[in-house]
C-alpha atoms as a PDB file:
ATOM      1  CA  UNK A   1     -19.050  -3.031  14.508  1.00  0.00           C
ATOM      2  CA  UNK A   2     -21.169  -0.185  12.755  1.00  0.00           C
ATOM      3  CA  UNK A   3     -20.903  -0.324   8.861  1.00  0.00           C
ATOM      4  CA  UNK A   4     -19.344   3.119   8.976  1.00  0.00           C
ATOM      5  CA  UNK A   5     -16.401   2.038  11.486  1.00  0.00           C
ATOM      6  CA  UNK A   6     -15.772  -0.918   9.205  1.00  0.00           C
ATOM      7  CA  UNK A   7     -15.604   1.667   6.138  1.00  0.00           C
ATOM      8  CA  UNK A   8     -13.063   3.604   8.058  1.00  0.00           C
ATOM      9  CA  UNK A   9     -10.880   1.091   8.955  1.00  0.00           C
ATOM     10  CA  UNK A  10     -10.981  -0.154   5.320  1.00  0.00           C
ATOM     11  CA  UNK A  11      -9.948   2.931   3.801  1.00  0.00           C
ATOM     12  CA  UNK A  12      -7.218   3.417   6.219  1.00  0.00           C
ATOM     13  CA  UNK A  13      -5.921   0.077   5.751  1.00  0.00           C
ATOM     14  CA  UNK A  14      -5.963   0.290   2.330  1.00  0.00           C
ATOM     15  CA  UNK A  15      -4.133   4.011   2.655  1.00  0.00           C
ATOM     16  CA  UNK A  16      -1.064   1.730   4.528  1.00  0.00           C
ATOM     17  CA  UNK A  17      -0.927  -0.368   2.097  1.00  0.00           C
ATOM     18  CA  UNK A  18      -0.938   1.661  -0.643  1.00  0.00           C
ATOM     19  CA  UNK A  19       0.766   4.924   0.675  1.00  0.00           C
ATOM     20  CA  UNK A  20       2.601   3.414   3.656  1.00  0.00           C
ATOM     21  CA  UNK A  21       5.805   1.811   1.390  1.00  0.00           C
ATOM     22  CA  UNK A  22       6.132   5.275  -0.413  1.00  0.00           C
ATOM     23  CA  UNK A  23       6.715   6.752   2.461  1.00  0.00           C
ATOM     24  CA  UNK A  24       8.700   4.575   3.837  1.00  0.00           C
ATOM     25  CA  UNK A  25      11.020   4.970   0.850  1.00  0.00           C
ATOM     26  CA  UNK A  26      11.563   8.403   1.735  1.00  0.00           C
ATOM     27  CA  UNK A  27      14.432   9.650   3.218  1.00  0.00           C
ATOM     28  CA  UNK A  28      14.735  12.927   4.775  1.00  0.00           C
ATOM     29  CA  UNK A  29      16.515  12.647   7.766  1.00  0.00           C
ATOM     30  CA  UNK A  30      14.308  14.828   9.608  1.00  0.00           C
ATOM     31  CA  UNK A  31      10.564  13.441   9.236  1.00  0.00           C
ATOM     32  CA  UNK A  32      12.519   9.393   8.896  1.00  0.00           C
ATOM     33  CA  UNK A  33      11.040   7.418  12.010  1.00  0.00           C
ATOM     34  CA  UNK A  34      11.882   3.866  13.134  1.00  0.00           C
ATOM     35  CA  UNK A  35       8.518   1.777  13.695  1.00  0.00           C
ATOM     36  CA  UNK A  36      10.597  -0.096  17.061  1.00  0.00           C
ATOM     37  CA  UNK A  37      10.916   3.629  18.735  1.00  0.00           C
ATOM     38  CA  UNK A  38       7.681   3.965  19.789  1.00  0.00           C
ATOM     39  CA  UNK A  39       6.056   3.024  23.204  1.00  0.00           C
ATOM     40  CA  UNK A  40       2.349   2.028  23.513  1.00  0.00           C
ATOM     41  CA  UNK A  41       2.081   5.001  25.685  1.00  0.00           C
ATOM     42  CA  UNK A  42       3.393   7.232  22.235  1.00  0.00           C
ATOM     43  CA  UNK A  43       0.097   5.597  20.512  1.00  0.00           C
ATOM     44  CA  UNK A  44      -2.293   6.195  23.178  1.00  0.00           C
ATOM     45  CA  UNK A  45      -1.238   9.934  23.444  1.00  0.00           C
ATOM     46  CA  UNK A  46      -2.424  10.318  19.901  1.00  0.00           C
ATOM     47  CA  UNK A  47      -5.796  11.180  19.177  1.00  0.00           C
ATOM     48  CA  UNK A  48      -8.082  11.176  16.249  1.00  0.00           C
ATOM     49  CA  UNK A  49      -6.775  10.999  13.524  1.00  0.00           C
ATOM     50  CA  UNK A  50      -2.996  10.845  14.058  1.00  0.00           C
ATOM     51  CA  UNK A  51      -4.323   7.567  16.167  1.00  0.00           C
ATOM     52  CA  UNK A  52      -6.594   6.101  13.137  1.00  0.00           C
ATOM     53  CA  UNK A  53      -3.672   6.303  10.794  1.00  0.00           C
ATOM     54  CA  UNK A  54      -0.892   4.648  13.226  1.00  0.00           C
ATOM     55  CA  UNK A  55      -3.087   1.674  14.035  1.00  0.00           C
ATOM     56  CA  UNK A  56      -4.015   1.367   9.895  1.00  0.00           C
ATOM     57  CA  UNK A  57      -0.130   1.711   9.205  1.00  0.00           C
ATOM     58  CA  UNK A  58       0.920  -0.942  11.658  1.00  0.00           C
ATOM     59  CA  UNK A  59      -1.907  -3.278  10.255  1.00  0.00           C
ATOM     60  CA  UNK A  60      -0.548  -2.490   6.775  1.00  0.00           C
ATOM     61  CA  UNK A  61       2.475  -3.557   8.440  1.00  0.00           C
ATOM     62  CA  UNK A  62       1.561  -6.698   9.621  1.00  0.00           C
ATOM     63  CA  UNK A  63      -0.153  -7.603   6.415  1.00  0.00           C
ATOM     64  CA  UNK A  64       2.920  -7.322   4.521  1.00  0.00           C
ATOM     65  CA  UNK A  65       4.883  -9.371   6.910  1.00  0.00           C
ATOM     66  CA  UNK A  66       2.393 -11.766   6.152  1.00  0.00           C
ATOM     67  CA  UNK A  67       3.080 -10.933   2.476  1.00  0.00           C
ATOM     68  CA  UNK A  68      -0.740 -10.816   1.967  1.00  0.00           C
ATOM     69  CA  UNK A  69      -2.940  -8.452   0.792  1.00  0.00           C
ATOM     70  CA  UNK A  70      -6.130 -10.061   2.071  1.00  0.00           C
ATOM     71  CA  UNK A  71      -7.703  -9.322   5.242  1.00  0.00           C
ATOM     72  CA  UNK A  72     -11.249  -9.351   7.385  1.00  0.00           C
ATOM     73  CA  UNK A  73     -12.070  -6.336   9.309  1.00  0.00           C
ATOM     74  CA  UNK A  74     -13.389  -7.917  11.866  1.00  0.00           C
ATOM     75  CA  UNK A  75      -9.962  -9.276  12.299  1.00  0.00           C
ATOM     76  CA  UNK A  76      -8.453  -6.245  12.220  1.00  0.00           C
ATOM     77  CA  UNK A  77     -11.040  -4.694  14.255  1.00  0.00           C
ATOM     78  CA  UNK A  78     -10.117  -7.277  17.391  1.00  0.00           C
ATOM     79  CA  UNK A  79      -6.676  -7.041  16.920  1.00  0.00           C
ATOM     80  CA  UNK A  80      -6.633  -3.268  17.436  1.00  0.00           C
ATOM     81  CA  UNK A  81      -9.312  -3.262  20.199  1.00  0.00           C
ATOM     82  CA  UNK A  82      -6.809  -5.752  22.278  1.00  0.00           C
ATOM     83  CA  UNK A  83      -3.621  -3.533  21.203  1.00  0.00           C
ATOM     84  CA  UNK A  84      -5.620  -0.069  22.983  1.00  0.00           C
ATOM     85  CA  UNK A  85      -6.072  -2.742  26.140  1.00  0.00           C
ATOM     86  CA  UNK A  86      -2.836  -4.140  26.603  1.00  0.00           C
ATOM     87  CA  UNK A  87      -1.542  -0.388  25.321  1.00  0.00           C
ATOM     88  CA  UNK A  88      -4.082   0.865  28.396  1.00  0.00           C
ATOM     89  CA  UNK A  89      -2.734  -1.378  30.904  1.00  0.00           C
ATOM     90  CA  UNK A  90       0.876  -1.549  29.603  1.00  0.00           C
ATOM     91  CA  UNK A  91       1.858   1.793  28.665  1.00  0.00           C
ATOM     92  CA  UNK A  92       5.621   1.391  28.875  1.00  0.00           C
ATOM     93  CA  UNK A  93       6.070  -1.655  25.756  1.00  0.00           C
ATOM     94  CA  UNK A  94       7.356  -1.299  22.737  1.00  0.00           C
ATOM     95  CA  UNK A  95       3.660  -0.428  20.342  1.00  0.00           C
ATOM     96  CA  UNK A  96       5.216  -2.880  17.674  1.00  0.00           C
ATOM     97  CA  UNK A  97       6.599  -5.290  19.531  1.00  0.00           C
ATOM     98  CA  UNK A  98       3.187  -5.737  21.334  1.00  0.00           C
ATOM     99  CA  UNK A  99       0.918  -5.610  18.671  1.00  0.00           C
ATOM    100  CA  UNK A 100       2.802  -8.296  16.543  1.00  0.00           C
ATOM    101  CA  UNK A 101       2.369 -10.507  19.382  1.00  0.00           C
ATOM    102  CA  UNK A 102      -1.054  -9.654  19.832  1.00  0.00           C
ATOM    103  CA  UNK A 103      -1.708 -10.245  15.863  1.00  0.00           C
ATOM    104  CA  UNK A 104      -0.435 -13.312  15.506  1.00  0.00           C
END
Protein backbone atom coordinates (compact mmCIF):
# COMPACT_ATOMS: atom_id res chain seq x y z
CA UNK A 1 0.00 0.00 0.00
CA UNK A 2 1.50 3.49 -1.11
CA UNK A 3 2.44 5.74 1.94
CA UNK A 4 -0.11 8.25 0.71
CA UNK A 5 -3.14 5.61 0.70
CA UNK A 6 -2.08 4.62 4.20
CA UNK A 7 -2.17 8.52 5.17
CA UNK A 8 -5.65 8.66 3.83
CA UNK A 9 -7.06 5.94 5.42
CA UNK A 10 -5.50 7.19 8.70
CA UNK A 11 -6.99 10.46 8.65
CA UNK A 12 -10.31 9.14 7.78
CA UNK A 13 -10.25 6.68 10.44
CA UNK A 14 -9.28 8.95 12.82
CA UNK A 15 -12.23 11.52 11.41
CA UNK A 16 -14.80 8.32 12.55
CA UNK A 17 -13.53 8.14 15.50
CA UNK A 18 -13.38 11.42 16.44
CA UNK A 19 -16.35 13.03 14.49
CA UNK A 20 -18.39 9.87 13.88
CA UNK A 21 -20.09 9.72 17.76
CA UNK A 22 -20.98 13.52 17.41
CA UNK A 23 -22.82 12.88 14.77
CA UNK A 24 -24.30 10.15 15.75
CA UNK A 25 -25.64 12.09 18.73
CA UNK A 26 -27.51 14.21 16.51
CA UNK A 27 -30.92 14.04 16.00
CA UNK A 28 -32.71 15.64 13.26
CA UNK A 29 -35.10 13.44 11.97
CA UNK A 30 -34.36 14.22 8.53
CA UNK A 31 -30.44 13.67 7.92
CA UNK A 32 -30.78 10.53 11.14
CA UNK A 33 -29.72 7.20 9.25
CA UNK A 34 -29.66 3.64 10.65
CA UNK A 35 -26.12 1.94 9.89
CA UNK A 36 -28.37 -1.76 9.29
CA UNK A 37 -30.35 0.12 6.24
CA UNK A 38 -27.86 0.01 3.90
CA UNK A 39 -27.09 -2.68 1.19
CA UNK A 40 -23.53 -3.34 -0.11
CA UNK A 41 -24.88 -2.30 -3.38
CA UNK A 42 -25.78 1.45 -1.45
CA UNK A 43 -21.78 1.50 -0.74
CA UNK A 44 -20.60 0.54 -4.04
CA UNK A 45 -22.84 3.23 -5.74
CA UNK A 46 -20.86 5.80 -3.85
CA UNK A 47 -17.90 7.21 -5.21
CA UNK A 48 -14.98 9.19 -4.04
CA UNK A 49 -15.30 10.60 -1.38
CA UNK A 50 -18.81 9.83 -0.07
CA UNK A 51 -17.17 6.08 -0.47
CA UNK A 52 -13.76 6.97 1.55
CA UNK A 53 -15.77 8.31 4.42
CA UNK A 54 -18.45 5.29 4.69
CA UNK A 55 -15.75 2.64 4.72
CA UNK A 56 -13.60 5.00 7.53
CA UNK A 57 -17.00 5.37 9.52
CA UNK A 58 -17.81 1.69 9.56
CA UNK A 59 -14.09 0.95 10.60
CA UNK A 60 -14.55 3.58 13.33
CA UNK A 61 -17.41 1.47 13.96
CA UNK A 62 -15.92 -1.65 14.35
CA UNK A 63 -13.15 -0.25 16.45
CA UNK A 64 -15.45 0.86 19.01
CA UNK A 65 -17.25 -2.38 19.17
CA UNK A 66 -14.01 -3.59 19.92
CA UNK A 67 -13.82 -0.74 22.48
CA UNK A 68 -10.27 -0.02 21.16
CA UNK A 69 -8.72 2.75 19.84
CA UNK A 70 -5.70 0.97 18.37
CA UNK A 71 -5.45 -0.25 14.98
CA UNK A 72 -2.88 -1.28 11.90
CA UNK A 73 -3.68 -0.02 8.55
CA UNK A 74 -2.73 -2.71 6.93
CA UNK A 75 -5.50 -4.34 8.80
CA UNK A 76 -7.82 -2.03 7.91
CA UNK A 77 -6.59 -1.83 4.49
CA UNK A 78 -7.50 -5.86 3.94
CA UNK A 79 -10.54 -5.68 5.63
CA UNK A 80 -11.95 -3.03 3.29
CA UNK A 81 -10.35 -4.49 0.11
CA UNK A 82 -12.40 -7.93 0.96
CA UNK A 83 -15.68 -5.79 1.95
CA UNK A 84 -15.52 -3.99 -2.03
CA UNK A 85 -15.17 -7.98 -3.14
CA UNK A 86 -17.77 -9.64 -1.36
CA UNK A 87 -19.77 -6.01 -1.84
CA UNK A 88 -18.79 -6.69 -5.84
CA UNK A 89 -20.01 -10.10 -5.93
CA UNK A 90 -22.82 -9.75 -3.34
CA UNK A 91 -24.52 -6.63 -3.98
CA UNK A 92 -27.83 -7.39 -2.31
CA UNK A 93 -26.34 -7.92 1.77
CA UNK A 94 -26.72 -5.90 4.36
CA UNK A 95 -22.98 -3.44 4.08
CA UNK A 96 -22.80 -3.87 7.99
CA UNK A 97 -23.81 -7.02 8.48
CA UNK A 98 -21.12 -8.19 5.93
CA UNK A 99 -18.34 -6.27 6.85
CA UNK A 100 -18.54 -7.24 10.63
CA UNK A 101 -18.27 -10.68 9.52
CA UNK A 102 -15.60 -9.99 7.27
CA UNK A 103 -13.66 -7.98 10.22
CA UNK A 104 -13.70 -10.28 12.64
Amino acid sequence: MSKSLRTIMTAAVTSALFFGGSAALAEEASTQKDLTGFTCKDIMRLSGSERENSLAFVHGYRLGKMNTTQYEIEALAAITDKFIDHCLDNPNDNALAAFEKIGK
